[in-house]
C-alpha atoms as a PDB file:
ATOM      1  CA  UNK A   1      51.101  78.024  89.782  1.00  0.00           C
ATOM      2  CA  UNK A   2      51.437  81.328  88.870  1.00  0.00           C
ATOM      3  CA  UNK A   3      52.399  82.794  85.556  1.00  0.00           C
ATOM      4  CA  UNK A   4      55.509  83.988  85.528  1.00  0.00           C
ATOM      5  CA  UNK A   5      55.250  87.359  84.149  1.00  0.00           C
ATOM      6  CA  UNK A   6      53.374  87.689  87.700  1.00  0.00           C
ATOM      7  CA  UNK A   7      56.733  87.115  89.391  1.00  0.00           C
ATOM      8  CA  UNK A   8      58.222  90.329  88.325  1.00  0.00           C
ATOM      9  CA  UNK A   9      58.674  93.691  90.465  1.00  0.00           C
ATOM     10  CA  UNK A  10      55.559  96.006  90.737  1.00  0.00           C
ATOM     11  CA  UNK A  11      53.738  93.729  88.858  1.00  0.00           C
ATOM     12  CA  UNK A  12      50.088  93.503  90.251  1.00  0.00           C
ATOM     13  CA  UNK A  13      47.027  92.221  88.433  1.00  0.00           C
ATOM     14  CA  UNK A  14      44.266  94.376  89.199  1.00  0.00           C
ATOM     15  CA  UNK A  15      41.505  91.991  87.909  1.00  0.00           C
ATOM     16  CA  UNK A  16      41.906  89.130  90.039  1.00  0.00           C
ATOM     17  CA  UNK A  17      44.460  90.077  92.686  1.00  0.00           C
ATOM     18  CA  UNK A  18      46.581  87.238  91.998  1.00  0.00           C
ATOM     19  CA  UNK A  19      50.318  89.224  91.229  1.00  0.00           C
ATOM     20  CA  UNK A  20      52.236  87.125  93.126  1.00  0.00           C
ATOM     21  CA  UNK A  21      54.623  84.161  92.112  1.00  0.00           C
ATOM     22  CA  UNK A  22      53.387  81.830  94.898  1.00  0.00           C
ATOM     23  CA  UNK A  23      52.105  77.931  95.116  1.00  0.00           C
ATOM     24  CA  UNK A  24      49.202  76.972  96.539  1.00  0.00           C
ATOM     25  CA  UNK A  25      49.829  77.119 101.036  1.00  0.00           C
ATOM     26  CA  UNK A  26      50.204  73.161 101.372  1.00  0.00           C
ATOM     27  CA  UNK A  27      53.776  73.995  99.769  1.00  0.00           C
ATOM     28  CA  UNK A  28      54.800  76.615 102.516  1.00  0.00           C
ATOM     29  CA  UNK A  29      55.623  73.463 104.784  1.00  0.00           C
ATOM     30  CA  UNK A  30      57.742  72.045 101.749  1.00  0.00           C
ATOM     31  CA  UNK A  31      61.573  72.241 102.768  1.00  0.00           C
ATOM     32  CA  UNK A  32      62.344  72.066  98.936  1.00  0.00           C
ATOM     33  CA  UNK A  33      60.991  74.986  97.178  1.00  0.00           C
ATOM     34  CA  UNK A  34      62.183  77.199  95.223  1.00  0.00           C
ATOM     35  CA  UNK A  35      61.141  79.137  92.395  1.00  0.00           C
ATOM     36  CA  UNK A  36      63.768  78.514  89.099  1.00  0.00           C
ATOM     37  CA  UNK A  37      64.777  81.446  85.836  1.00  0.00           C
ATOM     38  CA  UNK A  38      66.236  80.356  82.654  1.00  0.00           C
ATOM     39  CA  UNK A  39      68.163  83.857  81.071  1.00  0.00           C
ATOM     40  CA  UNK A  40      68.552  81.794  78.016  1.00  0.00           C
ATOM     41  CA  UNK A  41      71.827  82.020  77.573  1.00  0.00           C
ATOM     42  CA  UNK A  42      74.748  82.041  79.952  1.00  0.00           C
ATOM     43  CA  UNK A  43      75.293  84.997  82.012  1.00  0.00           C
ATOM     44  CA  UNK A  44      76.209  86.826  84.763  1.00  0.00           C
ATOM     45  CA  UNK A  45      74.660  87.542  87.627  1.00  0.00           C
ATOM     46  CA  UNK A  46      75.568  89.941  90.434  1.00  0.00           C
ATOM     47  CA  UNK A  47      72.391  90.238  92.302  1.00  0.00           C
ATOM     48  CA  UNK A  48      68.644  90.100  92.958  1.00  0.00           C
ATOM     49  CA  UNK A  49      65.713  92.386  93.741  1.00  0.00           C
ATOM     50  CA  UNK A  50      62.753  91.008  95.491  1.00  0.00           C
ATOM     51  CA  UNK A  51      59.567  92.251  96.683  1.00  0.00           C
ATOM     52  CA  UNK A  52      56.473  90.294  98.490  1.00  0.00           C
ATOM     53  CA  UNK A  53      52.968  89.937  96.855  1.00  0.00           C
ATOM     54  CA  UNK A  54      51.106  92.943  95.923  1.00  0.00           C
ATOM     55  CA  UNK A  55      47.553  92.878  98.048  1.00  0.00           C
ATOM     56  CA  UNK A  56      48.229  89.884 100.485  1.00  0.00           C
ATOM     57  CA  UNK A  57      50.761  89.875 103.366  1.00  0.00           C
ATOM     58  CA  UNK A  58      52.772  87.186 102.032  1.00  0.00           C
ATOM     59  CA  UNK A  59      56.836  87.874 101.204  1.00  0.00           C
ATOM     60  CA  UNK A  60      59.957  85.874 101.692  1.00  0.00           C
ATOM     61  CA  UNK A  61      62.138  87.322 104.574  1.00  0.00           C
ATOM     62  CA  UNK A  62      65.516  85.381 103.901  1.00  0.00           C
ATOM     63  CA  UNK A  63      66.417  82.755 100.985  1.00  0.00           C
ATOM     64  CA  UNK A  64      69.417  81.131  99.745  1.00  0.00           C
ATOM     65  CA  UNK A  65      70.510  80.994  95.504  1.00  0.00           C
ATOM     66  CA  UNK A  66      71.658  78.210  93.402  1.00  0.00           C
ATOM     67  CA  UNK A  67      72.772  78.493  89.903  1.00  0.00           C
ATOM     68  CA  UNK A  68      73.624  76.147  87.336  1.00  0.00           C
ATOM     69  CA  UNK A  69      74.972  76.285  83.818  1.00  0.00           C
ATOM     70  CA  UNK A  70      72.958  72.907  82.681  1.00  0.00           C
ATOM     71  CA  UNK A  71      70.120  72.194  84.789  1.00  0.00           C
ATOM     72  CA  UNK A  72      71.437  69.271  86.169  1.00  0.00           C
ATOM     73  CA  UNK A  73      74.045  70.812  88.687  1.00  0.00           C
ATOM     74  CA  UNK A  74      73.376  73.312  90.985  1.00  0.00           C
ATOM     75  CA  UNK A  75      75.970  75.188  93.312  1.00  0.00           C
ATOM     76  CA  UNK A  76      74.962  76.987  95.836  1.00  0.00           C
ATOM     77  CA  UNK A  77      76.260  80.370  96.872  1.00  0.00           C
ATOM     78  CA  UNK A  78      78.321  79.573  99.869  1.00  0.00           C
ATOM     79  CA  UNK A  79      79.460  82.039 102.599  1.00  0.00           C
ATOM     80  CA  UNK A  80      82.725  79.919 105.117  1.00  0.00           C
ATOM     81  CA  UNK A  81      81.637  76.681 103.786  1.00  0.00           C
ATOM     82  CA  UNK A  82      77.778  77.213 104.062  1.00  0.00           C
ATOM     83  CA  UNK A  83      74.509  77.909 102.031  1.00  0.00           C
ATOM     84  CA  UNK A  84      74.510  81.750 102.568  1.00  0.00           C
ATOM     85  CA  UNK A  85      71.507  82.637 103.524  1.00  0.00           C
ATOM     86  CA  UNK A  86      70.544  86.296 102.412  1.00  0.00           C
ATOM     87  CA  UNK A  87      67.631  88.814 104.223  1.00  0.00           C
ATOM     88  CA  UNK A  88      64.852  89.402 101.950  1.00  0.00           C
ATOM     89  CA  UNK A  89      61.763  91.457 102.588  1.00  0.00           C
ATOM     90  CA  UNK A  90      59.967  92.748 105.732  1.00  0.00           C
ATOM     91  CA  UNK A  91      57.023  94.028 104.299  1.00  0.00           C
ATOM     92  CA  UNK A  92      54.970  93.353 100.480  1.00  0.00           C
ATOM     93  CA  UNK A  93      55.990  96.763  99.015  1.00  0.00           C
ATOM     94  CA  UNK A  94      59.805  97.175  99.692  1.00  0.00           C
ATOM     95  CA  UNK A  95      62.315  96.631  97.225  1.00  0.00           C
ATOM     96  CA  UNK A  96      65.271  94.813  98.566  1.00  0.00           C
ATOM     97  CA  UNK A  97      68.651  93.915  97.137  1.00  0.00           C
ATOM     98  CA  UNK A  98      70.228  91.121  97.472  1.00  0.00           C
ATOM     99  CA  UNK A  99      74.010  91.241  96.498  1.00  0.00           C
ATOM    100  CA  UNK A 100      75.765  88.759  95.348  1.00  0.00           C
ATOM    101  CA  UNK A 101      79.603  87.956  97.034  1.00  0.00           C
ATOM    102  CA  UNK A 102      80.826  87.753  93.441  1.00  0.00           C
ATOM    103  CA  UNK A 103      79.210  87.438  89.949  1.00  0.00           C
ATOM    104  CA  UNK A 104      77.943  84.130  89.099  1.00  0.00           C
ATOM    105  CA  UNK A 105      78.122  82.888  85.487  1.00  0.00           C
ATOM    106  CA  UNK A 106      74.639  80.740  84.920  1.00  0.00           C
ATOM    107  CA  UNK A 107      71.740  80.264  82.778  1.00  0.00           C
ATOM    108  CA  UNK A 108      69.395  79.034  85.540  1.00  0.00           C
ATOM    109  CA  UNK A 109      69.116  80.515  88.877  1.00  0.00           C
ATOM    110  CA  UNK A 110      67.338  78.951  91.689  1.00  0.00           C
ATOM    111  CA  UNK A 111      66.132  80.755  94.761  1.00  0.00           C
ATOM    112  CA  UNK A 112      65.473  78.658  98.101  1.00  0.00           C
ATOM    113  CA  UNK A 113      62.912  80.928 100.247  1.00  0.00           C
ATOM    114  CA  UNK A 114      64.128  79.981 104.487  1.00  0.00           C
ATOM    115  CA  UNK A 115      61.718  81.891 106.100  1.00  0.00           C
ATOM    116  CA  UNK A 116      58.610  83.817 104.844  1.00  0.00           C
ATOM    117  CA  UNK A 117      55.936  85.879 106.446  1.00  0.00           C
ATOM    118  CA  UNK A 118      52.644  83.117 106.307  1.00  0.00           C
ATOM    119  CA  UNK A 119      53.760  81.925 102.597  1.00  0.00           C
ATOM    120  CA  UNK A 120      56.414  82.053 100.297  1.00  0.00           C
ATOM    121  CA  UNK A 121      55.379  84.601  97.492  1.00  0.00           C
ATOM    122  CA  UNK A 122      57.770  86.887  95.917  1.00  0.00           C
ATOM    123  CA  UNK A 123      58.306  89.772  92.655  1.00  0.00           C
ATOM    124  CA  UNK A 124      61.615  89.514  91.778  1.00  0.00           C
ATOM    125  CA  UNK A 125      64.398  90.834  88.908  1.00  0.00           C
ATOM    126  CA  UNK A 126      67.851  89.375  88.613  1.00  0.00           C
ATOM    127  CA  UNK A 127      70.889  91.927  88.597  1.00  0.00           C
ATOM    128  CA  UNK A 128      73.349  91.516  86.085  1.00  0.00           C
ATOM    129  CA  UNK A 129      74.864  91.061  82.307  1.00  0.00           C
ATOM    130  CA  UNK A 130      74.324  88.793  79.561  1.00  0.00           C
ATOM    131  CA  UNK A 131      77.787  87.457  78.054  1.00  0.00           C
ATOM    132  CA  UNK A 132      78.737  88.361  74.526  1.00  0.00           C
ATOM    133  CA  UNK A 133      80.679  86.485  72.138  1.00  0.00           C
ATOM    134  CA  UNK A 134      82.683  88.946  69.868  1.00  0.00           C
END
């Protein structure tokens, strides 16, 4: 597993080629992954920008989101009653955002890669605020 300072947009690691956020290939035939981000603290989210891996041809072309405010229940963003799946990348380099329907209020954020070029491997930065208590 990667660190996950590896994960994040533009990021590349020019000593070992290894910026990417990715497990090991066996996993690309897993129906369950997903990669997970704890913002700390409740917030909210409105989006997310992803980008594949830096020097291999590996990105995620469509993925669906969960959130949760516990890590114990997860919702998934639904679209007329069903996991919305969003489009993703279509090349390693782009920067693509993914918009949200409406802002999400969650500490952990799960996204589901569907379909991926060879592997699932992604940079990625979530869109949005961090609530304030005044």
């Amino acid at each position: 597993m990667s660190k996950a300072t590896m994960g994040r947009l533009d990021h590349s690691d020019e000593i070992n080629h290894s910026g990417q956020c990715n497990e090991a290939s066996d996993a690309s035939h897993d129906s369950d992954i997903w990669v997970k981000i704890d913002l700390g603290e409740p917030s909210s989210v409105t989006g997310i920008i992803t980008q594949g891996a830096p020097y291999y041809p590996y990105w995620v072309t469509s993925l669906s989101i969960s959130y949760s405010l516990d890590d114990v229940s997860w919702i998934f963003v639904m679209e007329c009653g069903y996991r919305k799946v969003f489009d993703a990348n279509f090349d390693m380099d782009s920067q693509v955002t993914v918009v949200l329907p409406r802002p999400i209020n969650a500490q952990y954020i799960r996204m589901h890669p569907v379909t991926f070029n060879i592997i699932p491997s992604m940079r990625f930065e979530l869109l949005g605020v961090k609530h304030t208590i005044e």
